[in-house]
N, C-alpha and C. Protein backbone atom coordinates (compact mmCIF):
# COMPACT_ATOMS: atom_id res chain seq x y z
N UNK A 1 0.27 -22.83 -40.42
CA UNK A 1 -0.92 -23.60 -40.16
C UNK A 1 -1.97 -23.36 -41.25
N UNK A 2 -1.72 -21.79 -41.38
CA UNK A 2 -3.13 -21.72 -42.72
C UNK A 2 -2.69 -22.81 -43.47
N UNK A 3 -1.43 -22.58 -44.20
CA UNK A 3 -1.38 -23.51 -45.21
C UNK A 3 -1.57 -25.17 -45.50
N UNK A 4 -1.19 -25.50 -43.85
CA UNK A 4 -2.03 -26.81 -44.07
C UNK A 4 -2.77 -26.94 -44.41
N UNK A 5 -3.73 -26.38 -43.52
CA UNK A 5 -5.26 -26.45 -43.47
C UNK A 5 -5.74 -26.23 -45.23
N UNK A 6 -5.22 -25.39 -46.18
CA UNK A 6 -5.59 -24.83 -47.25
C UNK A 6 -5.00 -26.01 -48.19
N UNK A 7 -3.97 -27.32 -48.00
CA UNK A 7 -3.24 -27.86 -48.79
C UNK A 7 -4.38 -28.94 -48.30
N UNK A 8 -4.72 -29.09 -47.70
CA UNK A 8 -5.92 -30.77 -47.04
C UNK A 8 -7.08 -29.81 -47.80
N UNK A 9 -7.68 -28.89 -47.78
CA UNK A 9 -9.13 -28.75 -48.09
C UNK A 9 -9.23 -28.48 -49.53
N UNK A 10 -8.61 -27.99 -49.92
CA UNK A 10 -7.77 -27.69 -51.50
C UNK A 10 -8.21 -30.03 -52.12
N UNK A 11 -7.63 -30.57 -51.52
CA UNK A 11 -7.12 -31.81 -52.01
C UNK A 11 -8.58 -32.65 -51.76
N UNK A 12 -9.48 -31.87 -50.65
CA UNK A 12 -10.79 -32.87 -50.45
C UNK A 12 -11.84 -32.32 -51.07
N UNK A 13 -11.91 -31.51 -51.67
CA UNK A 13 -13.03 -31.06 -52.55
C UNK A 13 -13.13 -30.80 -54.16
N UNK A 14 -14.03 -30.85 -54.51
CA UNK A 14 -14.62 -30.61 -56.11
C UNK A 14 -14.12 -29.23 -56.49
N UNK A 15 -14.15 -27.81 -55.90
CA UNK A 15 -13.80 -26.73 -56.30
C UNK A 15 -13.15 -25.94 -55.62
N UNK A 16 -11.64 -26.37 -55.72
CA UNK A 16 -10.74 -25.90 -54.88
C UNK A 16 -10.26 -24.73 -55.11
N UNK A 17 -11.02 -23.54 -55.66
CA UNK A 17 -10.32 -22.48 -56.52
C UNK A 17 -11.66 -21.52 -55.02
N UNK A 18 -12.66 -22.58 -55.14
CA UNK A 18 -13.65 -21.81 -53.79
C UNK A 18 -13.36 -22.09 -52.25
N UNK A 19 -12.18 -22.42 -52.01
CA UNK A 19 -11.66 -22.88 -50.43
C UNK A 19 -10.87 -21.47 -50.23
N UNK A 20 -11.40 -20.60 -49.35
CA UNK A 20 -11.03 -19.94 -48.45
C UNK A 20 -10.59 -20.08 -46.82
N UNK A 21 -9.38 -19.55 -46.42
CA UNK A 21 -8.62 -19.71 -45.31
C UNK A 21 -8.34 -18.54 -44.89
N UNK A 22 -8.99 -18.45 -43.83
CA UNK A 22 -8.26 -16.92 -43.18
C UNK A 22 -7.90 -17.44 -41.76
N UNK A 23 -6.86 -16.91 -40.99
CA UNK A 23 -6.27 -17.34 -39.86
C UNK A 23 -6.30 -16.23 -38.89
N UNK A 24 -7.02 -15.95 -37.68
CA UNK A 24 -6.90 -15.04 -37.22
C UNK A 24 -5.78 -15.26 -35.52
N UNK A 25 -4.78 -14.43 -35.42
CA UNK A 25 -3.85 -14.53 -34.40
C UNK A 25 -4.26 -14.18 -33.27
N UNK A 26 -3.63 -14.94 -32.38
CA UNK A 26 -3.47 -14.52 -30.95
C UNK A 26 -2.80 -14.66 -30.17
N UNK A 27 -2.26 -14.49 -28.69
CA UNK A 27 -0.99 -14.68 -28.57
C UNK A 27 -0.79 -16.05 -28.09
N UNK A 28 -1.63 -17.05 -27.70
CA UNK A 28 -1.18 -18.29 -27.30
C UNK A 28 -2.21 -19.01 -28.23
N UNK A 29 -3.40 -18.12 -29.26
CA UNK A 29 -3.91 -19.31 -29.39
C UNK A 29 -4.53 -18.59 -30.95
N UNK A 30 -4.30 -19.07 -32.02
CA UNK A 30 -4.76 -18.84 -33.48
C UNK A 30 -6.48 -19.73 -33.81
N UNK A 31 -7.24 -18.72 -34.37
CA UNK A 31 -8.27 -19.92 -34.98
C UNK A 31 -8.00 -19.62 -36.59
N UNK A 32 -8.85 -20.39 -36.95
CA UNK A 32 -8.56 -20.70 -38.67
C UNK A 32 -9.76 -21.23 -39.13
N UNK A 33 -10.25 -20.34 -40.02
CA UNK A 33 -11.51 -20.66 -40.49
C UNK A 33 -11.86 -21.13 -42.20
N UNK A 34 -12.44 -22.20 -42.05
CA UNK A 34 -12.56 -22.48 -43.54
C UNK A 34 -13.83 -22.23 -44.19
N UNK A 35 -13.35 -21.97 -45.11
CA UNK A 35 -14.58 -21.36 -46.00
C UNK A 35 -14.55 -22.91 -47.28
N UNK A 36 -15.18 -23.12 -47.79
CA UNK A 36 -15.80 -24.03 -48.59
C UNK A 36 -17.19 -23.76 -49.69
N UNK A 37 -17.18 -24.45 -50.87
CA UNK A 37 -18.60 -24.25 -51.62
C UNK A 37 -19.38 -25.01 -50.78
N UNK A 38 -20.79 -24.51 -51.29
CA UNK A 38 -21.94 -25.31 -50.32
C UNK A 38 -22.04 -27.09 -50.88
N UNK A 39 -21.74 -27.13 -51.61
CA UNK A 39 -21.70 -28.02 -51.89
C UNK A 39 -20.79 -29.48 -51.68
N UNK A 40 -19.51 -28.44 -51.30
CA UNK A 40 -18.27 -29.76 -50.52
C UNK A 40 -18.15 -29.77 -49.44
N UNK A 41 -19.21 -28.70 -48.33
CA UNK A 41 -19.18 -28.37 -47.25
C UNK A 41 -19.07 -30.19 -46.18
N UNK A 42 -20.04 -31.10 -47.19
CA UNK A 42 -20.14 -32.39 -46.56
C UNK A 42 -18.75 -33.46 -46.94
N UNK A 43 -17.80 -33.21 -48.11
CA UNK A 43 -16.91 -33.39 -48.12
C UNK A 43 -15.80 -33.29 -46.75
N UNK A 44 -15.93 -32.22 -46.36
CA UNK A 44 -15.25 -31.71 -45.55
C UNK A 44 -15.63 -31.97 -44.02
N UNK A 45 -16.46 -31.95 -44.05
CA UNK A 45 -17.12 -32.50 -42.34
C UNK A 45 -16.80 -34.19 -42.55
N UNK A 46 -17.10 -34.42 -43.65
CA UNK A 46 -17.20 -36.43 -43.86
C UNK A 46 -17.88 -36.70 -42.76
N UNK A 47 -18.40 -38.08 -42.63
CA UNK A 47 -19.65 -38.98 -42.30
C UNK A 47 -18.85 -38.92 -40.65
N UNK A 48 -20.29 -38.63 -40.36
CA UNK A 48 -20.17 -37.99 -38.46
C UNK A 48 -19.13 -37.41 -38.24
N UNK A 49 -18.58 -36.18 -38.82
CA UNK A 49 -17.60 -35.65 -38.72
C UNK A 49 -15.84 -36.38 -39.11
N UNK A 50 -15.81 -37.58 -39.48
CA UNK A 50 -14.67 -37.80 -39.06
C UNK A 50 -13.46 -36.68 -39.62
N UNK A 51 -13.78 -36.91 -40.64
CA UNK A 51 -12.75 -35.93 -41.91
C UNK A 51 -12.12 -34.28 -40.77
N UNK A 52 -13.68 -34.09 -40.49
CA UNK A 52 -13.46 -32.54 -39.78
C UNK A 52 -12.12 -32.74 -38.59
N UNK A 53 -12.58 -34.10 -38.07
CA UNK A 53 -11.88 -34.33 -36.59
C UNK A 53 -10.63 -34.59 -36.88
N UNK A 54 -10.72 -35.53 -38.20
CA UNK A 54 -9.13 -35.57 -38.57
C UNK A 54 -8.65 -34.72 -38.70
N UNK A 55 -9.03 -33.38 -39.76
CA UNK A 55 -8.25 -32.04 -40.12
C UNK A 55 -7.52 -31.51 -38.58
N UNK A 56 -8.38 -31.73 -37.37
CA UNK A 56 -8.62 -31.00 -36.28
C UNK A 56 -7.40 -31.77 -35.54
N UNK A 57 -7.05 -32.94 -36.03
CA UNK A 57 -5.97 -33.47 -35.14
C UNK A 57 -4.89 -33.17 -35.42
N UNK A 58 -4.93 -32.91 -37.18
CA UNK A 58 -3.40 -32.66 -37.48
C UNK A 58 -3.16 -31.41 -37.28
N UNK A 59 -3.93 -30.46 -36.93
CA UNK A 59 -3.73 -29.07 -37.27
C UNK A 59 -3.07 -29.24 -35.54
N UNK A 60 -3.98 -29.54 -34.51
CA UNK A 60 -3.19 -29.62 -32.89
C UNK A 60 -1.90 -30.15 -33.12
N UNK A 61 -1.68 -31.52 -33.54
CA UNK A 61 -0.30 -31.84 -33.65
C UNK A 61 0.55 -30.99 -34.06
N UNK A 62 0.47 -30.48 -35.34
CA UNK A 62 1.41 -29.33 -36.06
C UNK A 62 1.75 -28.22 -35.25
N UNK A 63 0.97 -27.72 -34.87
CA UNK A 63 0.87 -26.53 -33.17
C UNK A 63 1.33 -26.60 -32.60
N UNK A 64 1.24 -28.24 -31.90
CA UNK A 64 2.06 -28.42 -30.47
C UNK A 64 3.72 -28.13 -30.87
N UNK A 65 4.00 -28.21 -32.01
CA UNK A 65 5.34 -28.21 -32.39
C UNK A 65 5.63 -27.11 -32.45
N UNK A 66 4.93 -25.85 -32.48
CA UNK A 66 5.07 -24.68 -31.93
C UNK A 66 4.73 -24.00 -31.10
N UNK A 67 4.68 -24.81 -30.23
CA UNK A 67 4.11 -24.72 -28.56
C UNK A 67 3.25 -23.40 -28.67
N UNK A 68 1.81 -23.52 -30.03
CA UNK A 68 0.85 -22.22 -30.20
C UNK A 68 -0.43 -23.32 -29.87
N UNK A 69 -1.27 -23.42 -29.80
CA UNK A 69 -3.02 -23.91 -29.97
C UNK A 69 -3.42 -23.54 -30.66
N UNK A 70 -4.23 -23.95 -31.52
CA UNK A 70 -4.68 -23.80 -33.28
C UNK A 70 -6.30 -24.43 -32.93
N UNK A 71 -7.63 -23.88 -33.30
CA UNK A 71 -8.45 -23.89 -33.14
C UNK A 71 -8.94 -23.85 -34.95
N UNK A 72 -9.63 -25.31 -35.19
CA UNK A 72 -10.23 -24.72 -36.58
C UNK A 72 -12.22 -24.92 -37.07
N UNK A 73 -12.65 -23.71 -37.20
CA UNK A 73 -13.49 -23.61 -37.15
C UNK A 73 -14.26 -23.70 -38.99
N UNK A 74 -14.98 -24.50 -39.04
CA UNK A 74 -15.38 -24.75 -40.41
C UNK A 74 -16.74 -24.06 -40.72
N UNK A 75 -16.65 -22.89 -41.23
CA UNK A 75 -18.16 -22.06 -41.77
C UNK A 75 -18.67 -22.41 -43.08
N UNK A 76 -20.48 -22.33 -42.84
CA UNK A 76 -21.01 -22.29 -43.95
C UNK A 76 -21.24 -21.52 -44.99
């Protein structure tokens, strides 16, 4: 899952060398937090969130296929 998440945010921003991913485990349910420059932070949310919500759908879909819950939380 990190690596999705790191292969989509990597591909939507200006300085992809500053996209940090750390994934923290649990037993039914992982979150995943992205780190971003301040500057692509709005890249990444996109206009009223959609972009965020999209990331947020594929990351559940991908999950369900490992019957885990994936929670992704986007920090400033």
């Amino acid at each position: 899952m990190k690596d999705l998440i790191t292969f989509i945010a990597r591909a939507l921003v200006d300085k992809p060398e500053d996209v940090v991913v750390t994934e923290i485990e649990g037993e039914q349910t992982s979150v995943i937090e992205l780190k971003v420059a301040k500057e692509d932070l709005g890249k990444v949310i996109g206009k009223q969130g959609r972009t965020a919500r999209a990331m947020r759908t594929i990351l559940s879909a991908a999950s369900t296929k490992i019957n885990k819950r994936s929670v992704l939380e986007i920090i400033e």
